[in-house]
Structure formats: structure tokens, C-alpha cells
Protein backbone atom coordinates (compact mmCIF):
# COMPACT_ATOMS: atom_id res chain seq x y z
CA UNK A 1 80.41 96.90 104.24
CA UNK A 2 76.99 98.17 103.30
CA UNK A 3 75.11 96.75 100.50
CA UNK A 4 75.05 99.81 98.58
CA UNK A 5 79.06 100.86 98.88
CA UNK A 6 79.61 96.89 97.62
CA UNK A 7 77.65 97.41 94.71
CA UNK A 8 79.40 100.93 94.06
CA UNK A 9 83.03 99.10 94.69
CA UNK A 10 82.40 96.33 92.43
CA UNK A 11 82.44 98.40 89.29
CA UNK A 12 83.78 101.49 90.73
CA UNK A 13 86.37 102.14 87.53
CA UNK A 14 83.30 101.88 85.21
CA UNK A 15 80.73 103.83 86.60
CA UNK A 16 82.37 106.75 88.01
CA UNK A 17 86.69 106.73 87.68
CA UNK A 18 86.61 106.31 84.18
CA UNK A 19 83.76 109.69 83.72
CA UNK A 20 86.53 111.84 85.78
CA UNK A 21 90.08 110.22 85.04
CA UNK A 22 92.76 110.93 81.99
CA UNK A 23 94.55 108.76 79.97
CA UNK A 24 96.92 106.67 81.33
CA UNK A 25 100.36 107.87 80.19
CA UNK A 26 99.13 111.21 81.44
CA UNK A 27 98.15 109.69 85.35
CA UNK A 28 101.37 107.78 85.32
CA UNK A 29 102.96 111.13 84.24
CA UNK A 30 101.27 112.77 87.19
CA UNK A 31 101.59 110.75 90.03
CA UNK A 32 105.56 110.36 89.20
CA UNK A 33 105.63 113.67 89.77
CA UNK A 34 103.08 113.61 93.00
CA UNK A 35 105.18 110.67 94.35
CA UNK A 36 108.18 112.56 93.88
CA UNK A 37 106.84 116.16 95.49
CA UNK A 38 105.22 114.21 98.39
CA UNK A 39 106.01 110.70 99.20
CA UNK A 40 109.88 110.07 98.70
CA UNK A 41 110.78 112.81 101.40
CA UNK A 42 109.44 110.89 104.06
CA UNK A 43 110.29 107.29 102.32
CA UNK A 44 113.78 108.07 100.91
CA UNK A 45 116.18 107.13 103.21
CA UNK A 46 114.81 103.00 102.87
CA UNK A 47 116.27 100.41 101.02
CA UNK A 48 114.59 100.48 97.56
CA UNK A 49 115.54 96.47 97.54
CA UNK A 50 114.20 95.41 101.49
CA UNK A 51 111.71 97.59 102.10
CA UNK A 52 108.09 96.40 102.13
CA UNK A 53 105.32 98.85 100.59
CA UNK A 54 101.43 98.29 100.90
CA UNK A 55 99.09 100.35 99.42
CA UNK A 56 95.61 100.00 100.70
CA UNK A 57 93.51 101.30 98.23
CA UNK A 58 95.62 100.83 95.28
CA UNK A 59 93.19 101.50 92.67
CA UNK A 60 94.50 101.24 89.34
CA UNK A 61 98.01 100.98 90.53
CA UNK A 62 99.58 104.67 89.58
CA UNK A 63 100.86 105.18 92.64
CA UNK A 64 102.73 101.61 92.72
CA UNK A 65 104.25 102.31 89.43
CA UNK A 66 105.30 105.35 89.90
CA UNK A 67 107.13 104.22 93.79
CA UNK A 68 108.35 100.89 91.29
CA UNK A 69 110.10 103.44 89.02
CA UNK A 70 111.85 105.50 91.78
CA UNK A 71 112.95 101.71 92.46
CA UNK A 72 111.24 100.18 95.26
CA UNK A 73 111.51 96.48 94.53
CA UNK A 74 108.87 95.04 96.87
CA UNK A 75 105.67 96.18 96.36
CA UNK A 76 102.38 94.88 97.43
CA UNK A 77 98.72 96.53 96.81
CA UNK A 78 94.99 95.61 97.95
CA UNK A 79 91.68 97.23 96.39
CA UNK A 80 88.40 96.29 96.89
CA UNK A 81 87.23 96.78 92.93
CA UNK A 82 88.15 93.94 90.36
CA UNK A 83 88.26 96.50 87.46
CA UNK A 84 90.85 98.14 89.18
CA UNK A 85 93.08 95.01 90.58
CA UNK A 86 93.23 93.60 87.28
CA UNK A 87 94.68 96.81 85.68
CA UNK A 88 97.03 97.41 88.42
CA UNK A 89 98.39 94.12 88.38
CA UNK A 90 98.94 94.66 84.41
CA UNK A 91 100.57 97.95 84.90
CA UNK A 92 102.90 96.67 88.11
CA UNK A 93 103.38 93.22 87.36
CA UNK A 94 106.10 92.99 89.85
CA UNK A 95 104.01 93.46 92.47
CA UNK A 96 101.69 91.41 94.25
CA UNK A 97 98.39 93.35 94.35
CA UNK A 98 95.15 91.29 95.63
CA UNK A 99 91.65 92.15 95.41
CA UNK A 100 90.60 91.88 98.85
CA UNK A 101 88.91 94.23 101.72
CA UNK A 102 91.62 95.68 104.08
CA UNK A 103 90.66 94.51 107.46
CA UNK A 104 90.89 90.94 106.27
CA UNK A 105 93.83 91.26 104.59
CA UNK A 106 96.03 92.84 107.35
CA UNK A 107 94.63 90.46 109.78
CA UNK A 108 97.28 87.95 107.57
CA UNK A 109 99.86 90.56 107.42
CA UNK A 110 101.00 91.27 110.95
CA UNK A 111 104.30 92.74 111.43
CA UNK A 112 104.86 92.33 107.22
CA UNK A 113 105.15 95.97 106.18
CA UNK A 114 107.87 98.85 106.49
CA UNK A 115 105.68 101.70 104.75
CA UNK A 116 102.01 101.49 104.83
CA UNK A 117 100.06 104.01 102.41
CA UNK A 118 96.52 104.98 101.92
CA UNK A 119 95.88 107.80 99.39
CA UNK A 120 92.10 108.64 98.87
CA UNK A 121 90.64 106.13 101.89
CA UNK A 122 90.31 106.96 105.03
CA UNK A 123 87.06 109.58 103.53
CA UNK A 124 85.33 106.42 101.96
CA UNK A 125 85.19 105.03 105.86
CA UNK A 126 82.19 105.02 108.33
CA UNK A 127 83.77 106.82 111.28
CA UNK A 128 83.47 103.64 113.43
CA UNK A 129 85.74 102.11 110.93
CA UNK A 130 89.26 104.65 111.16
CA UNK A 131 90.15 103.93 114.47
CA UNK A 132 90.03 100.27 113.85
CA UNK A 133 92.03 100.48 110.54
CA UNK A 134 94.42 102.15 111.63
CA UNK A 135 94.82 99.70 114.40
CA UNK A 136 95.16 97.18 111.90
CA UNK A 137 97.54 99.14 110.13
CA UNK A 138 99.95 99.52 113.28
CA UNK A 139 99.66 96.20 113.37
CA UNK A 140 100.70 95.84 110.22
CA UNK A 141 103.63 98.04 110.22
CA UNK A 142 107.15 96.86 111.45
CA UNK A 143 108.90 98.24 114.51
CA UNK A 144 109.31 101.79 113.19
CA UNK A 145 107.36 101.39 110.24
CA UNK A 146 105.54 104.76 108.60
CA UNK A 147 102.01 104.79 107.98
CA UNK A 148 101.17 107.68 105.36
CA UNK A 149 97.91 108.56 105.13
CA UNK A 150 96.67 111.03 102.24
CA UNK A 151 93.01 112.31 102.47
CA UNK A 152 91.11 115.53 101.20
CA UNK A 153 91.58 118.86 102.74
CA UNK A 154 88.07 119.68 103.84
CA UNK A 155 90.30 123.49 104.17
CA UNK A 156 90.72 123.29 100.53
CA UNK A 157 88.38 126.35 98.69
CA UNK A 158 86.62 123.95 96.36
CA UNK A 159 86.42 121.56 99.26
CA UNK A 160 82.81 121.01 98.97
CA UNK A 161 82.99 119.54 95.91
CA UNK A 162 85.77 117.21 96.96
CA UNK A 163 83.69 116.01 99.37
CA UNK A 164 80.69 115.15 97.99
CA UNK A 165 81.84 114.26 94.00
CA UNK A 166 81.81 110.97 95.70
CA UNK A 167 78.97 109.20 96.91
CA UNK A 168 81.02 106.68 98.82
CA UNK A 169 82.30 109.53 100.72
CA UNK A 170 81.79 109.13 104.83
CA UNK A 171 83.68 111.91 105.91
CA UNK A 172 86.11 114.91 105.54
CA UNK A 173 89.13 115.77 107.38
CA UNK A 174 91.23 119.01 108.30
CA UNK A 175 94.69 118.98 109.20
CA UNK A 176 93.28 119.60 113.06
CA UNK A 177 90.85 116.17 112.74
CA UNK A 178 93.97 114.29 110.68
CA UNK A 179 96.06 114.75 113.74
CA UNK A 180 93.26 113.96 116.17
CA UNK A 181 92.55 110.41 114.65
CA UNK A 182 96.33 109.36 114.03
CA UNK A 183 97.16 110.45 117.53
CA UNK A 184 94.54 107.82 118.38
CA UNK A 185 97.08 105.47 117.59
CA UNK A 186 100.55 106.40 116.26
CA UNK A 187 103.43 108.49 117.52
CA UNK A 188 105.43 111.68 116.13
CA UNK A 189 102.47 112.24 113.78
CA UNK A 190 102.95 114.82 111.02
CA UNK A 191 100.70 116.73 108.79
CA UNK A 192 101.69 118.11 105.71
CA UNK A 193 100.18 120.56 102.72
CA UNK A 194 99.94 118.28 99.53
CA UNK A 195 101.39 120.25 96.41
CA UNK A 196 99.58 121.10 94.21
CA UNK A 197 101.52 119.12 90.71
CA UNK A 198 101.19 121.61 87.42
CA UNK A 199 101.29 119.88 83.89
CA UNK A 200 100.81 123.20 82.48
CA UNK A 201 102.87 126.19 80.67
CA UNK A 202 105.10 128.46 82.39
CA UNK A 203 103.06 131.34 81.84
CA UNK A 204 99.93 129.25 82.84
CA UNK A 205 101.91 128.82 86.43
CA UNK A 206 102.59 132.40 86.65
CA UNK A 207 99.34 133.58 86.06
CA UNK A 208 97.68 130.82 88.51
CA UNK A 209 99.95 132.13 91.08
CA UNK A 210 99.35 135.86 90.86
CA UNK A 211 95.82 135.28 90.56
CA UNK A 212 96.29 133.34 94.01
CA UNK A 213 97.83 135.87 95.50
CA UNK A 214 95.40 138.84 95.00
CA UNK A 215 92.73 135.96 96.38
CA UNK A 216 94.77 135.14 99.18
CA UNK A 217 94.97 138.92 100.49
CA UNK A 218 91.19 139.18 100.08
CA UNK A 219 90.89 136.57 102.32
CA UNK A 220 93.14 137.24 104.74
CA UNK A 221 91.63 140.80 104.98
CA UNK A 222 88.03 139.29 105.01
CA UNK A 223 88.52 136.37 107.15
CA UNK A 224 92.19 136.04 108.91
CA UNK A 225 91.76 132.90 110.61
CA UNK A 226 90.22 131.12 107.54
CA UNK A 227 93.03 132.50 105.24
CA UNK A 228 95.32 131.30 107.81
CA UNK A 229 94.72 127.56 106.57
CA UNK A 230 96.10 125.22 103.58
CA UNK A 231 93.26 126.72 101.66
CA UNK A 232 94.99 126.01 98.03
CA UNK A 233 96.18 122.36 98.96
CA UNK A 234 93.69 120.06 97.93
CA UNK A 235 94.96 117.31 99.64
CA UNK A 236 96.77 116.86 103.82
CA UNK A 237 99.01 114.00 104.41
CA UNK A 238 99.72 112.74 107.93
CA UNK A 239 102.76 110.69 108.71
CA UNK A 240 103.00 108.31 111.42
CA UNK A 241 105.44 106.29 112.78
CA UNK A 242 104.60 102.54 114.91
């Protein structure tokens, strides 16, 4: 890792997380809900008991609690920031969440996971480094184990701002360069629209959506082929299977 991205990681809750993130109770709030609109589909049919879950990546460990409350039993987590393993292993106790950088720690873990997850990581990469991962990720897995990998959508109207609000951003992805790197290495790959979660009024919902709509026919009119795209999901997940 570059000297500079180390030095970012280190106190990456502190510097720039904590300027952009909520409460607590309210992110716990939201990602049971993003969890439950995104993830379980594709993870639902496991055993909540059996079934081993990594998150690489785990940050603060929202994610973890909210796949701990939906009852998965056995959950493991690695981040690269201190700040963020100690919170996350306060807020998911049960699981065992190590503070660690990926590579090294799947080199240990052959073979150890059913479900694999990395929300918000693949951008932070050097390009040289994806392919490789995700190598180490398929090694990872189990026979038939999922890999789901949540990223950005570069599509996304605002999506220049997504991508550089980060400095430890490498890249951007679209749901056509998503495909193109998982292909790389997994099978039946599958990209998928992240839903957009609303913690607001009724009304508020209503009036986002209208106001979408009039947008969206501008755009289509304007520019078809741009329109055509997941240009209101902020976020693409691809789903692979080892």
C-alpha cells in the first residue's frame, strides 16, 4: 500500500467518516434496511447457523450487525483502520473482526468462507490490485460460495461527486466494467441496481419520485442511451458465484 493511503487508513474514521456519517442508531437503522432491500435476496436461502460471512472492508461494522440481526450466527470482518475495528468489534461482539489488510488475511483463509462481501472497496484499489483480490477472494470462497461485491455507480447523476469525495478513491465502475472484472474470475455473474433506502415522509417519497420522473423524460428525450442507464442508483452490486 502506498505511504500516503496508510496514513489516510490509519485514522480514516477521524479525519474524514466521522465529517460525513450520522449517528449510530440512525446507520444501524439504515443499513437494516439496505441489508434487507439488497443483500438477503441473494443470501437467504443459507443456514443463518453454518454459514460463514466475511466482510472485507467492514468499517465500523453496520453491515455485520445488521446481517447478525437477520440472524447469521458466524460472522467474521477485516478493515484496515483501528478506529474502525475497535468499534465494530464493540457493536458485533459475536463476531470475530481483525484489523488486518485483505490480501494477507485471505492468504490464511482458503476455502473458509460461504459468502464473501465487499461494500465500498473495490474503488479504493489500484487497478493492478482487483484482479488479484478477487483471486484471493475465490480462493477464499467455498465450492459454490457467493462473492458480493458493492461499488459506486459511476452511471449514477451525482456520480462525480461519488467519485472523487474520496481521496483514496482509484477508480469507478459501471455496471458494463463490474461485469468485465468479475468475469475475470467468477461464473454466473450478476449485476444489480442498488435501491435507493428512504428514511423520509410519505409525501417526501412522493414528491422525490415525481420530480424523478419529469427528469427522467428530459433525459431520455435529450440523451436516450444515457437515460437508458441506472442513473438514480447510486450504488451496482455484482454477484458471483466460485
Amino acid at each position: 500500500m502506498s505511504s500516503y493511503k496508510e496514513r489516510l487508513f490509519t485514522t480514516y474514521h477521524s479525519t474524514h467518516v466521522a465529517h460525513l456519517d450520522s449517528d449510530d442508531q440512525e446507520k444501524l437503522e439504515w443499513f437494516l434496511r439496505y441489508a434487507r432491500d439488497n443483500y438477503l435476496t441473494h443470501i437467504d436461502h443459507l443456514d443463518r447457523d453454518s454459514s460463514r460471512v466475511l466482510e472485507i472492508g467492514c468499517n465500523k461494522g453496520y453491515l455485520l450487525s445488521a446481517l447478525n440481526s437477520f440472524g447469521f450466527k458466524n460472522l467474521s470482518g477485516v478493515d484496515l483502520s483501528p478506529d474502525d475495528v475497535q468499534q465494530a468489534q464493540r457493536l458485533v461482539p459475536s463476531a470475530n473482526i481483525v484489523c488486518s489488510d485483505a490480501f494477507l488475511y485471505l492468504n490464511d483463509h482458503e476455502g473458509s468462507f460461504d459468502v464473501i462481501i465487499l461494500k465500498a472497496v473495490l474503488e479504493h484499489l489500484q487497478k493492478d490490485d482487483v484482479l488479484p483480490l478477487l483471486e484471493k477472494i475465490k480462493k477464499g470462497l467455498t465450492s459454490g460460495g457467493i462473492i458480493i461485491v458493492d461499488v459506486p455507480n459511476m452511471d449514477w447523476l451525482f456520480a462525480p461527486h461519488e467519485r472523487y469525495m474520496d481521496f483514496t478513491h482509484e477508480a469507478g465502475f459501471t455496471k458494463e466494467s463490474l461485469r468485465q472484472v468479475m468475469n475475470q474470475i467468477f461464473t454466473s455473474v450478476q449485476i444489480h441496481p442498488i435501491e435507493s433506502i428512504y428514511l423520509s415522509s410519505f409525501r417526501a417519497i412522493m414528491k422525490k419520485r415525481i420530480a424523478r420522473f419529469i427528469l427522467y423524460r428530459l433525459l431520455l428525450w435529450a440523451e436516450p442511451e444515457g437515460a437508458a442507464n441506472p442513473i438514480w442508483a447510486r450504488g451496482i452490486m455484482g454477484i458471483g458465484k466460485r
